[in-house]
Structures are given as C-alpha cells and as structure tokens.
PDB file of N, CA and C in Angstrom:
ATOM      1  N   UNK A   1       0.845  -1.169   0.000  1.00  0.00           N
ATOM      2  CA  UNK A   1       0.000   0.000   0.000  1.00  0.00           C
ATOM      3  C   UNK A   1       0.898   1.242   0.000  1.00  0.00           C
ATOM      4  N   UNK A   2       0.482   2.180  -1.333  1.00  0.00           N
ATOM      5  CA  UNK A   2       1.223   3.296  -0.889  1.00  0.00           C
ATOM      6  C   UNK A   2       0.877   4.099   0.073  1.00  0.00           C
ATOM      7  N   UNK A   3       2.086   5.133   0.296  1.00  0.00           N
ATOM      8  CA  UNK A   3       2.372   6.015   1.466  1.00  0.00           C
ATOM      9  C   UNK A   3       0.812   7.216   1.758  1.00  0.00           C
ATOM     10  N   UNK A   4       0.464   7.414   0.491  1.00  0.00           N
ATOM     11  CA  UNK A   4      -0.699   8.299   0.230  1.00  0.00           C
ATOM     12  C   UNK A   4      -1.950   7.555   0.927  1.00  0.00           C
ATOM     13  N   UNK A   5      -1.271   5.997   0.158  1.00  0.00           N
ATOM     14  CA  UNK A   5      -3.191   5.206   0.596  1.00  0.00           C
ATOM     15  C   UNK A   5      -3.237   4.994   1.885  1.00  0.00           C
ATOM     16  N   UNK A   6      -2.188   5.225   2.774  1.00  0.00           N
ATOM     17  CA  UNK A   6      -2.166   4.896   4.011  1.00  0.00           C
ATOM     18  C   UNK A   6      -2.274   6.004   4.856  1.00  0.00           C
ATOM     19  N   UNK A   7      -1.926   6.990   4.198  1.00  0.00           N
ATOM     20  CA  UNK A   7      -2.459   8.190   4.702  1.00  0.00           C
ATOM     21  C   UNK A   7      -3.772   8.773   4.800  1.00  0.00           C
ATOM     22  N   UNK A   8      -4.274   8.686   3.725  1.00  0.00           N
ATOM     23  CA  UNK A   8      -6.164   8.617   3.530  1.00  0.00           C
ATOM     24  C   UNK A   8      -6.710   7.327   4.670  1.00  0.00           C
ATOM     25  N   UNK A   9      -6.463   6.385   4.739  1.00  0.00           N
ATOM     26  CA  UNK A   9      -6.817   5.300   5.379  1.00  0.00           C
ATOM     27  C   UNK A   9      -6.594   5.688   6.632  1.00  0.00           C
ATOM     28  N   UNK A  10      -6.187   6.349   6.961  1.00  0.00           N
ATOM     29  CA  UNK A  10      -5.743   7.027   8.635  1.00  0.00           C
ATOM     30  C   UNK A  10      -6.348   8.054   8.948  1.00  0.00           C
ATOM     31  N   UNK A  11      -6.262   9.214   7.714  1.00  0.00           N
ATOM     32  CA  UNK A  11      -7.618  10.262   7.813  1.00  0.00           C
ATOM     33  C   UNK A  11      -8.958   9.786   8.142  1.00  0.00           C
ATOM     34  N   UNK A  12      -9.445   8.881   7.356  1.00  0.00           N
ATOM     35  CA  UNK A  12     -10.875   8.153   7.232  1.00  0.00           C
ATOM     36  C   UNK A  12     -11.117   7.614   8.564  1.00  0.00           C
ATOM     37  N   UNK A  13     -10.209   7.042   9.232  1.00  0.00           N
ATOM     38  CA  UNK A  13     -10.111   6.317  10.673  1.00  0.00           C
ATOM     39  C   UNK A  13     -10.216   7.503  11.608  1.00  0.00           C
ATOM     40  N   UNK A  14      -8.950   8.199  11.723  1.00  0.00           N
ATOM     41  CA  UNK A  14      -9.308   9.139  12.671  1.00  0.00           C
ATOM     42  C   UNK A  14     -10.335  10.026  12.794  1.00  0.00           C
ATOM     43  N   UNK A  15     -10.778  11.092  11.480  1.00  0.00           N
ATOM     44  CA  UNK A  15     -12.070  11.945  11.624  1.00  0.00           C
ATOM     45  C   UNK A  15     -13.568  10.854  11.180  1.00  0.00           C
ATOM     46  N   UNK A  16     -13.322   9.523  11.591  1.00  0.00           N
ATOM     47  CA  UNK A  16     -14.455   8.689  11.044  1.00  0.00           C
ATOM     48  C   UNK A  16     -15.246   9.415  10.168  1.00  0.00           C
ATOM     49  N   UNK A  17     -15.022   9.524   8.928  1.00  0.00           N
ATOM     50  CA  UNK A  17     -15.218   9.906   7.808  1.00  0.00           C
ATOM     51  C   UNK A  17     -15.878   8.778   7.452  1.00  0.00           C
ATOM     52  N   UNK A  18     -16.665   8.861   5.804  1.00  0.00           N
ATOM     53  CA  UNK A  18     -16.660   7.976   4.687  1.00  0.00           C
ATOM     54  C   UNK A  18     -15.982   7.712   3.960  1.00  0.00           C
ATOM     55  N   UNK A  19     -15.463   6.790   3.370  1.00  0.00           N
ATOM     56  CA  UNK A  19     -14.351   6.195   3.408  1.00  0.00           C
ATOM     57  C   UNK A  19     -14.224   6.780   1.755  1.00  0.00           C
ATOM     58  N   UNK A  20     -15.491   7.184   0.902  1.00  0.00           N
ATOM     59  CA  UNK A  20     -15.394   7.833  -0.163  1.00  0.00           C
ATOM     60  C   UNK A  20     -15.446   9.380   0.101  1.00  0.00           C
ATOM     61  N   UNK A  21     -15.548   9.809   0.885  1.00  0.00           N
ATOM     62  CA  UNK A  21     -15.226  11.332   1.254  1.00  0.00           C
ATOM     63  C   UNK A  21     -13.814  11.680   1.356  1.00  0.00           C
ATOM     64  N   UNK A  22     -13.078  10.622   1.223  1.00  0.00           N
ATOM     65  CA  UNK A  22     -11.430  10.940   1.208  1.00  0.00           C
ATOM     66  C   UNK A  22     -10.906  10.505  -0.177  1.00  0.00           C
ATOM     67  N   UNK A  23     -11.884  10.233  -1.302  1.00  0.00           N
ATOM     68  CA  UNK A  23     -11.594  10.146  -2.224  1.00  0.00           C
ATOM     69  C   UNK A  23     -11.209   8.290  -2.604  1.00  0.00           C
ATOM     70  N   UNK A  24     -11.594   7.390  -1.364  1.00  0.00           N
ATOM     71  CA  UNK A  24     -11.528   5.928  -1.425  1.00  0.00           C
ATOM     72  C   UNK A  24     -12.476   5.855  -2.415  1.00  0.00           C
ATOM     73  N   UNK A  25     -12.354   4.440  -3.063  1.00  0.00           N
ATOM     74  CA  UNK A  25     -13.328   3.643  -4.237  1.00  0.00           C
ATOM     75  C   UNK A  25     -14.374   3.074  -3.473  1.00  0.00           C
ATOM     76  N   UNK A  26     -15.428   3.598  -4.166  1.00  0.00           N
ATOM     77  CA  UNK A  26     -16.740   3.040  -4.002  1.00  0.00           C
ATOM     78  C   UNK A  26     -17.164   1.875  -5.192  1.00  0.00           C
ATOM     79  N   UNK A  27     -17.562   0.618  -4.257  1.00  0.00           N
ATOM     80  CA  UNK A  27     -18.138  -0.369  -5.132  1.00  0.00           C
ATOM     81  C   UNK A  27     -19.290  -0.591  -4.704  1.00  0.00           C
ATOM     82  N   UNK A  28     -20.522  -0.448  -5.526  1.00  0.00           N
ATOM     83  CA  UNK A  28     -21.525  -1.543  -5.477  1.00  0.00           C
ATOM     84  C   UNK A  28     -22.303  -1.831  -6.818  1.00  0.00           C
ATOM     85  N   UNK A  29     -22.533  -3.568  -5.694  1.00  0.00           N
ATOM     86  CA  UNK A  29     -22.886  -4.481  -6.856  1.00  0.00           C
ATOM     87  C   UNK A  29     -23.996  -4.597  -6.458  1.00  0.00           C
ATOM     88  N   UNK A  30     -24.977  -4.582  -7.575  1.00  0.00           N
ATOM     89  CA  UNK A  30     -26.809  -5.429  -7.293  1.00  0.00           C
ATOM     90  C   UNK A  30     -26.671  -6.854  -7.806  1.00  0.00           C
ATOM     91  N   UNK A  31     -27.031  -7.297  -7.026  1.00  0.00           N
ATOM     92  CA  UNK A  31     -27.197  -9.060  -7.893  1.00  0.00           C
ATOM     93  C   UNK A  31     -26.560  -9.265  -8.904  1.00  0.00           C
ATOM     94  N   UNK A  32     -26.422  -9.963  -9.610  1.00  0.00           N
ATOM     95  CA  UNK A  32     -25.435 -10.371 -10.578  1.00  0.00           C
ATOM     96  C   UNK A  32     -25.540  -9.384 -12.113  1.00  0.00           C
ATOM     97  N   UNK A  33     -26.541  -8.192 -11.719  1.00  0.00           N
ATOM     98  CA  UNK A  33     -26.461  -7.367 -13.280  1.00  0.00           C
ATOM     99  C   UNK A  33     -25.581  -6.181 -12.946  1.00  0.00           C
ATOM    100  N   UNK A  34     -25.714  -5.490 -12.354  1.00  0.00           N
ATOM    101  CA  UNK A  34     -25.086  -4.242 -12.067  1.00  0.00           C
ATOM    102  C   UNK A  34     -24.231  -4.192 -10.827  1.00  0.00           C
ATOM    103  N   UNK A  35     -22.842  -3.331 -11.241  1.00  0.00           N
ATOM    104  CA  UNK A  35     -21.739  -3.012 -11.002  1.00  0.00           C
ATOM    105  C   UNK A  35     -21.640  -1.054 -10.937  1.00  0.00           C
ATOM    106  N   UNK A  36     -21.385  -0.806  -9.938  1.00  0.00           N
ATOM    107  CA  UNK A  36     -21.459   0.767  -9.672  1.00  0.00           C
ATOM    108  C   UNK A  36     -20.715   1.343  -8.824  1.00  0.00           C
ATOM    109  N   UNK A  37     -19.405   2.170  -9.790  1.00  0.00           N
ATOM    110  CA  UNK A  37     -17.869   2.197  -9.172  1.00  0.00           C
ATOM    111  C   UNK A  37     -18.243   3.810  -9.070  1.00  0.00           C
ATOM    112  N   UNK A  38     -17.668   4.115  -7.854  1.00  0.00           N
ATOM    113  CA  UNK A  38     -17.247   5.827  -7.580  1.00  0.00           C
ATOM    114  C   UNK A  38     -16.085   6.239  -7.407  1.00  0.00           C
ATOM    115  N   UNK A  39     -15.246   6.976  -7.312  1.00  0.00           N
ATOM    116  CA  UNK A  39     -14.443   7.731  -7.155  1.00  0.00           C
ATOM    117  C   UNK A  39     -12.617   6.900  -8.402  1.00  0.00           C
ATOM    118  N   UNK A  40     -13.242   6.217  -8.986  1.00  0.00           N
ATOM    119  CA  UNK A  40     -12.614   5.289 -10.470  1.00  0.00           C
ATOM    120  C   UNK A  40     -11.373   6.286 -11.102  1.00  0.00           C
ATOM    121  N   UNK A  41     -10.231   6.040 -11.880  1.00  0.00           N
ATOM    122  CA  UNK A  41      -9.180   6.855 -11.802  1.00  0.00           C
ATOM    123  C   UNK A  41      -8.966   6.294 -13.229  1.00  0.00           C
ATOM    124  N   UNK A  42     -10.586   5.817 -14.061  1.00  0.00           N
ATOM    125  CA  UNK A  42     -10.303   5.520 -15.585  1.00  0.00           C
ATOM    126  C   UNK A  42     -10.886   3.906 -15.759  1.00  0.00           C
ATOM    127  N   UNK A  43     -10.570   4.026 -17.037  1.00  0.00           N
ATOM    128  CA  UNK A  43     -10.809   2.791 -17.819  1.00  0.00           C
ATOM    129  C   UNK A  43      -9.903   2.122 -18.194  1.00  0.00           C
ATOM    130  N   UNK A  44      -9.575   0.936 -18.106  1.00  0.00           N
ATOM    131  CA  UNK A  44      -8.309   0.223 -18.342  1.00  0.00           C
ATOM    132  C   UNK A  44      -8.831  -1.036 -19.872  1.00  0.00           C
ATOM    133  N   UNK A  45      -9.748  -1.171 -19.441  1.00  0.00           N
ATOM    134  CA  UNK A  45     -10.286  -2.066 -20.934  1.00  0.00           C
ATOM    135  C   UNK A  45     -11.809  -2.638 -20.371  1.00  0.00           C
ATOM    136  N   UNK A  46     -11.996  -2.655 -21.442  1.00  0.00           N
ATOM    137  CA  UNK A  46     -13.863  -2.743 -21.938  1.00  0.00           C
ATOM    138  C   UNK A  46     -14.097  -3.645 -23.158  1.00  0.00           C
ATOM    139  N   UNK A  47     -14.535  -4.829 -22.570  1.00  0.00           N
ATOM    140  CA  UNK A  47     -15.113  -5.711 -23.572  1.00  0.00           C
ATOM    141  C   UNK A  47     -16.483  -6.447 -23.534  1.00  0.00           C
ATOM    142  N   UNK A  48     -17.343  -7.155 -24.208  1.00  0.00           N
ATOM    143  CA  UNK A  48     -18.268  -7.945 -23.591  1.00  0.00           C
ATOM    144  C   UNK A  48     -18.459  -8.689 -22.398  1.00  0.00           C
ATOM    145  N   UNK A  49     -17.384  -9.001 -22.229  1.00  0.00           N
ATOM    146  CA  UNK A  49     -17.060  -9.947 -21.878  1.00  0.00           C
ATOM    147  C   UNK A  49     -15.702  -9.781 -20.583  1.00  0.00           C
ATOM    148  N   UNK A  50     -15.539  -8.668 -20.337  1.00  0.00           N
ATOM    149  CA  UNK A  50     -14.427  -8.211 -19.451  1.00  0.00           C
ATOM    150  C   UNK A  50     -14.307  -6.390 -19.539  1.00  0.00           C
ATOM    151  N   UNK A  51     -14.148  -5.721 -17.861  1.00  0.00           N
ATOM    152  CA  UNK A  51     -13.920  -4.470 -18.097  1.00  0.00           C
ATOM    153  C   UNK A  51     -13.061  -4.099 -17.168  1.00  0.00           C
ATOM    154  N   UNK A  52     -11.980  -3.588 -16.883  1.00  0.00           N
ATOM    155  CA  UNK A  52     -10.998  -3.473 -16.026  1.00  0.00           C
ATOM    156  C   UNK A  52     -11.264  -1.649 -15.536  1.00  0.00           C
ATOM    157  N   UNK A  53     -11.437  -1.767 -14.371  1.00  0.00           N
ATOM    158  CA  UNK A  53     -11.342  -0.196 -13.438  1.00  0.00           C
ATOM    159  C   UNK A  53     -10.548   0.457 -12.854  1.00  0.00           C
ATOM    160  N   UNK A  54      -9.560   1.322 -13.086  1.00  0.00           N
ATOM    161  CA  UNK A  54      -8.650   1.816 -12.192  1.00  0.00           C
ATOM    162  C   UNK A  54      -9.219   2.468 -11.110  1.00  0.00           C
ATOM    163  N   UNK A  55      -8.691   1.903  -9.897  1.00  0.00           N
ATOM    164  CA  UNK A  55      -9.020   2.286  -8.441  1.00  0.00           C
ATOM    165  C   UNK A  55      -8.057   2.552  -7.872  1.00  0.00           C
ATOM    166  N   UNK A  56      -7.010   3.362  -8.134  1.00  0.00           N
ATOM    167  CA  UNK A  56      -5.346   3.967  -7.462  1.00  0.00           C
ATOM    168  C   UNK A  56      -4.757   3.214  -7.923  1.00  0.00           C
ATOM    169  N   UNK A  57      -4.302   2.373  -6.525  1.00  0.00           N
ATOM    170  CA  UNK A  57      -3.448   1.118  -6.385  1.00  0.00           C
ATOM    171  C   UNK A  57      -3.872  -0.164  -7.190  1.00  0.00           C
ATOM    172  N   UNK A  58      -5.181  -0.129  -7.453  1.00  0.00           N
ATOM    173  CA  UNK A  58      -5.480  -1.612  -8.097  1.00  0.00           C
ATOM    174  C   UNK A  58      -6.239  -1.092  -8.919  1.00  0.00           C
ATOM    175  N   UNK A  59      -6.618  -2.741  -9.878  1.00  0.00           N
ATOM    176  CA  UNK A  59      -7.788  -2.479 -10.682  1.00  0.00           C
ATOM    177  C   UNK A  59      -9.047  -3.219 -10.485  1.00  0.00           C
ATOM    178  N   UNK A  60     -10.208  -3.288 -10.964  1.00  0.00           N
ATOM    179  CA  UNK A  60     -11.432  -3.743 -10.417  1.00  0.00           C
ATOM    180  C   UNK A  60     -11.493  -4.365 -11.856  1.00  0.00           C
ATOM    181  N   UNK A  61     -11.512  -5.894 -11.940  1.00  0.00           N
ATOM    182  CA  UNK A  61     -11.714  -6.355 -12.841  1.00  0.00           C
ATOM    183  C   UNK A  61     -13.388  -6.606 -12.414  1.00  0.00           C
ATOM    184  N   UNK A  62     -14.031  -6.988 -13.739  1.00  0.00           N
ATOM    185  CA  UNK A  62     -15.842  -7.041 -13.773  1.00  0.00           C
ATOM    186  C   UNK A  62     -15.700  -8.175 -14.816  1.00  0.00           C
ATOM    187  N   UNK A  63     -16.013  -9.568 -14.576  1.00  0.00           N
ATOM    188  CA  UNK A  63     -16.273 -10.365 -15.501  1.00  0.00           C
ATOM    189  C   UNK A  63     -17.370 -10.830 -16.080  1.00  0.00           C
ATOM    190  N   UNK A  64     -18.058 -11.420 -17.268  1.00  0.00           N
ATOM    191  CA  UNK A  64     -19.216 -11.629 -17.309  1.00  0.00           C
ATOM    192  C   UNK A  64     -19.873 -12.083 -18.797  1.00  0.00           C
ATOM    193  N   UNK A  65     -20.769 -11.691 -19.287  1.00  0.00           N
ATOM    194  CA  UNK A  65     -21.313 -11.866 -20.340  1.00  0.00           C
ATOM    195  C   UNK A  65     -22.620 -10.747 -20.894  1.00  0.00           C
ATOM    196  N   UNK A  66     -22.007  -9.831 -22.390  1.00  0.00           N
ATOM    197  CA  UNK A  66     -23.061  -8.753 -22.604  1.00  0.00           C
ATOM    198  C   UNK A  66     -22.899  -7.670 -21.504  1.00  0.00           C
ATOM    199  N   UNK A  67     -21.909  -7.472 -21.392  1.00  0.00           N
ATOM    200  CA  UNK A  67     -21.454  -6.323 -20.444  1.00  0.00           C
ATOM    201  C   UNK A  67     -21.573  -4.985 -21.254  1.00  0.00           C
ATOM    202  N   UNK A  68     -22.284  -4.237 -20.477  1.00  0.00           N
ATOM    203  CA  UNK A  68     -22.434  -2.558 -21.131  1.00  0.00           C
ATOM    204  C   UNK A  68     -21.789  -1.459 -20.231  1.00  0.00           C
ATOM    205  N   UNK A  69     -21.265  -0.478 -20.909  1.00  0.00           N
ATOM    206  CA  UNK A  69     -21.012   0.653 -20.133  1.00  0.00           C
ATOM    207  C   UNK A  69     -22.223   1.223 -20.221  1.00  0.00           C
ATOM    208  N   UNK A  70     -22.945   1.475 -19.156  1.00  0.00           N
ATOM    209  CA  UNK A  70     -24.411   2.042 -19.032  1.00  0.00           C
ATOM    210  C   UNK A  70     -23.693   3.501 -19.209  1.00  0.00           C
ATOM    211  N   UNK A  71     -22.984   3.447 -18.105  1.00  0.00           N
ATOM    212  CA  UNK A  71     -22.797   5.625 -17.338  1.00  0.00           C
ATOM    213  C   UNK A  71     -20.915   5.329 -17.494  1.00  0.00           C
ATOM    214  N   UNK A  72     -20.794   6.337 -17.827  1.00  0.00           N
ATOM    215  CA  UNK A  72     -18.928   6.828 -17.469  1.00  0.00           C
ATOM    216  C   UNK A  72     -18.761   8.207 -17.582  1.00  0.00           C
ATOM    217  N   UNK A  73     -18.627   8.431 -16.216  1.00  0.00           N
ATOM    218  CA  UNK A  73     -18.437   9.831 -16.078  1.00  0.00           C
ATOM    219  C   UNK A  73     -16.993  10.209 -15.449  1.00  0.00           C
ATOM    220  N   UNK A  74     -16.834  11.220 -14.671  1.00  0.00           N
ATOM    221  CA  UNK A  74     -15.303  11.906 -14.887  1.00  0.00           C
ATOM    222  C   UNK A  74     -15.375  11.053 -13.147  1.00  0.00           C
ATOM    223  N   UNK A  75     -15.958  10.793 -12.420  1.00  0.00           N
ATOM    224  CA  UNK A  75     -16.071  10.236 -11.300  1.00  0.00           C
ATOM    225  C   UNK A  75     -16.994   9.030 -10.674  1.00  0.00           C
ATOM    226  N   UNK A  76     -17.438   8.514 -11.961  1.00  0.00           N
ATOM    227  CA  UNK A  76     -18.080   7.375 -11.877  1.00  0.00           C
ATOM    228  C   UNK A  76     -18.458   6.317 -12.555  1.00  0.00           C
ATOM    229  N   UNK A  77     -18.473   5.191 -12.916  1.00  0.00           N
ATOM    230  CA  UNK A  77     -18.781   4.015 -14.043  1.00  0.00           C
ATOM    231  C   UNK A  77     -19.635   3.244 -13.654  1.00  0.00           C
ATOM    232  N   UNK A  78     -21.143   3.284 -14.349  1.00  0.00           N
ATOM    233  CA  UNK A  78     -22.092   2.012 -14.149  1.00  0.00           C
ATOM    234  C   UNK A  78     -21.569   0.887 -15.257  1.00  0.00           C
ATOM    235  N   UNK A  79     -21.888  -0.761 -14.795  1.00  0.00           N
ATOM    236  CA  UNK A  79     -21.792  -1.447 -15.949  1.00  0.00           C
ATOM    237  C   UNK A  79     -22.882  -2.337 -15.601  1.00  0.00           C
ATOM    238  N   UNK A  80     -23.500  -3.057 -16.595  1.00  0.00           N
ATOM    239  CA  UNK A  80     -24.316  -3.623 -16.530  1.00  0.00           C
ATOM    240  C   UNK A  80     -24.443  -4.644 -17.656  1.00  0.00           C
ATOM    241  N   UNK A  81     -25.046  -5.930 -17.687  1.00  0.00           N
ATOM    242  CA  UNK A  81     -24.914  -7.297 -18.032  1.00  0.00           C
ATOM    243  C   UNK A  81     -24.965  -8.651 -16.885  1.00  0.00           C
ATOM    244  N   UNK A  82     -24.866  -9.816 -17.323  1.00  0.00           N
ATOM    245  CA  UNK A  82     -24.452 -11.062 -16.977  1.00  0.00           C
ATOM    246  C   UNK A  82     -23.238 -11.143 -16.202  1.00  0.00           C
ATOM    247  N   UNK A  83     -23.259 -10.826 -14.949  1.00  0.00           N
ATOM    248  CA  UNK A  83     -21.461 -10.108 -14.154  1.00  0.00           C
ATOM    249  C   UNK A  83     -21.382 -11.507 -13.415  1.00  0.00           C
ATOM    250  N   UNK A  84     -20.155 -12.517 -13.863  1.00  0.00           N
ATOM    251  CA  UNK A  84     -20.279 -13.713 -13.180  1.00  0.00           C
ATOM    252  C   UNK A  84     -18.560 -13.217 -12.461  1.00  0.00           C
ATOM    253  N   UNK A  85     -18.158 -12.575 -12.168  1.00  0.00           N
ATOM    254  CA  UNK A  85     -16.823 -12.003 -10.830  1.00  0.00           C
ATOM    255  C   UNK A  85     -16.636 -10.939 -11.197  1.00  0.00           C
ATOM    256  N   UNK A  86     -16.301 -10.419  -9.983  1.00  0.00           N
ATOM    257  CA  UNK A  86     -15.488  -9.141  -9.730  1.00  0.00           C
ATOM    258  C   UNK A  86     -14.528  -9.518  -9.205  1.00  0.00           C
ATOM    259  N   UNK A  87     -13.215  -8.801  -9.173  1.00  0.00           N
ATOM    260  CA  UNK A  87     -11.701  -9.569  -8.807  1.00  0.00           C
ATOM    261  C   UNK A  87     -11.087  -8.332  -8.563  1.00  0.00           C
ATOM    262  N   UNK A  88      -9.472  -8.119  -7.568  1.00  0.00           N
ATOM    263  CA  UNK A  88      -9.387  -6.720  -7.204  1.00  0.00           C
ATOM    264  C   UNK A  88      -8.185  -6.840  -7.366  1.00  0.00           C
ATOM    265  N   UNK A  89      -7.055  -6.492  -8.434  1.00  0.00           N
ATOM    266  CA  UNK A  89      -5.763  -7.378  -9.022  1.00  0.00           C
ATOM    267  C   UNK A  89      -4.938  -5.462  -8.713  1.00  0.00           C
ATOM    268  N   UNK A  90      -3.809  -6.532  -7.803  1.00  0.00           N
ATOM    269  CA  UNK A  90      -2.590  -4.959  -7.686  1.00  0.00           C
ATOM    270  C   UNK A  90      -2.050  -4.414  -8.737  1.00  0.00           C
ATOM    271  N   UNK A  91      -1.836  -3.207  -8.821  1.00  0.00           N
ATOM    272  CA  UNK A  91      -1.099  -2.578 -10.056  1.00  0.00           C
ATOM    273  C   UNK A  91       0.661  -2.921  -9.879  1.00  0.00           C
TER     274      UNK A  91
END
C-alpha cells in the first residue's frame, strides 16, 4: 500500500469519515447485473465480456457476459450485463 493510501486510510479512521469522502473507491454491486464504481481513476479495458477499473493502487476487474457501459463519467462508471466475478488485481 502506498504512502498516500495509508495516509487517507488514517484520515478516514481518525475523523471517522466515509471512506469515499477521502476520495476511497466506491463499489456496489446489485445481484449479478449491475456493477457501480465511484471515485474510479479511468478505464483500463472494456469488452463484452471483461472491463478493467482503475481504483489507485489496483484495478477492479468485472467479468461476465453482454457487459455494457451504461454511465462513465469523470467520477463514476455504471456497468451492466451477466457479471459472473469481480476480482481486485494490484497494479
């Protein structure tokens, strides 16, 4: 973990913050269709079938089948489809 992420991670602890108010990644998943990332640092690849998320330090892989970019905005990515894993792979 870098020096930064451990620094936010200590902010968030001490002023018990939200853990996305310090600029941490927000994930949520609904049941196996939708995937809904906040505070995302890009797109790393987008396929039917696979979409990779930059989240700082890691990436948020989304696996599945008929995968759509619903929303991509400058601070957020919906995806939606057949999502059979999510996986959280170090940079």
């Amino acid at each position: 973990m870098s020096r930064l992420s451990q620094f936010k991670k200590h902010i968030v602890q001490k002023f018990e913050l939200a853990p996305e108010a310090a600029g941490c990644l927000r994930l949520t998943v609904i049941d196996n269709t939708n995937v809904y990332i906040e505070n995302h640092k890009g797109i790393a690849e987008y396929t039917q079938k696979k979409a990779s998320v930059y989240g700082g330090a890691f990436t948020v892989v989304i696996c599945g089948s008929d995968l759509k970019l619903e929303r991509f905005g400058r601070d957020n990515v919906a995806i939606r489809g057949d999502i059979r894993s999510v996986q959280f792979e170090n940079l």
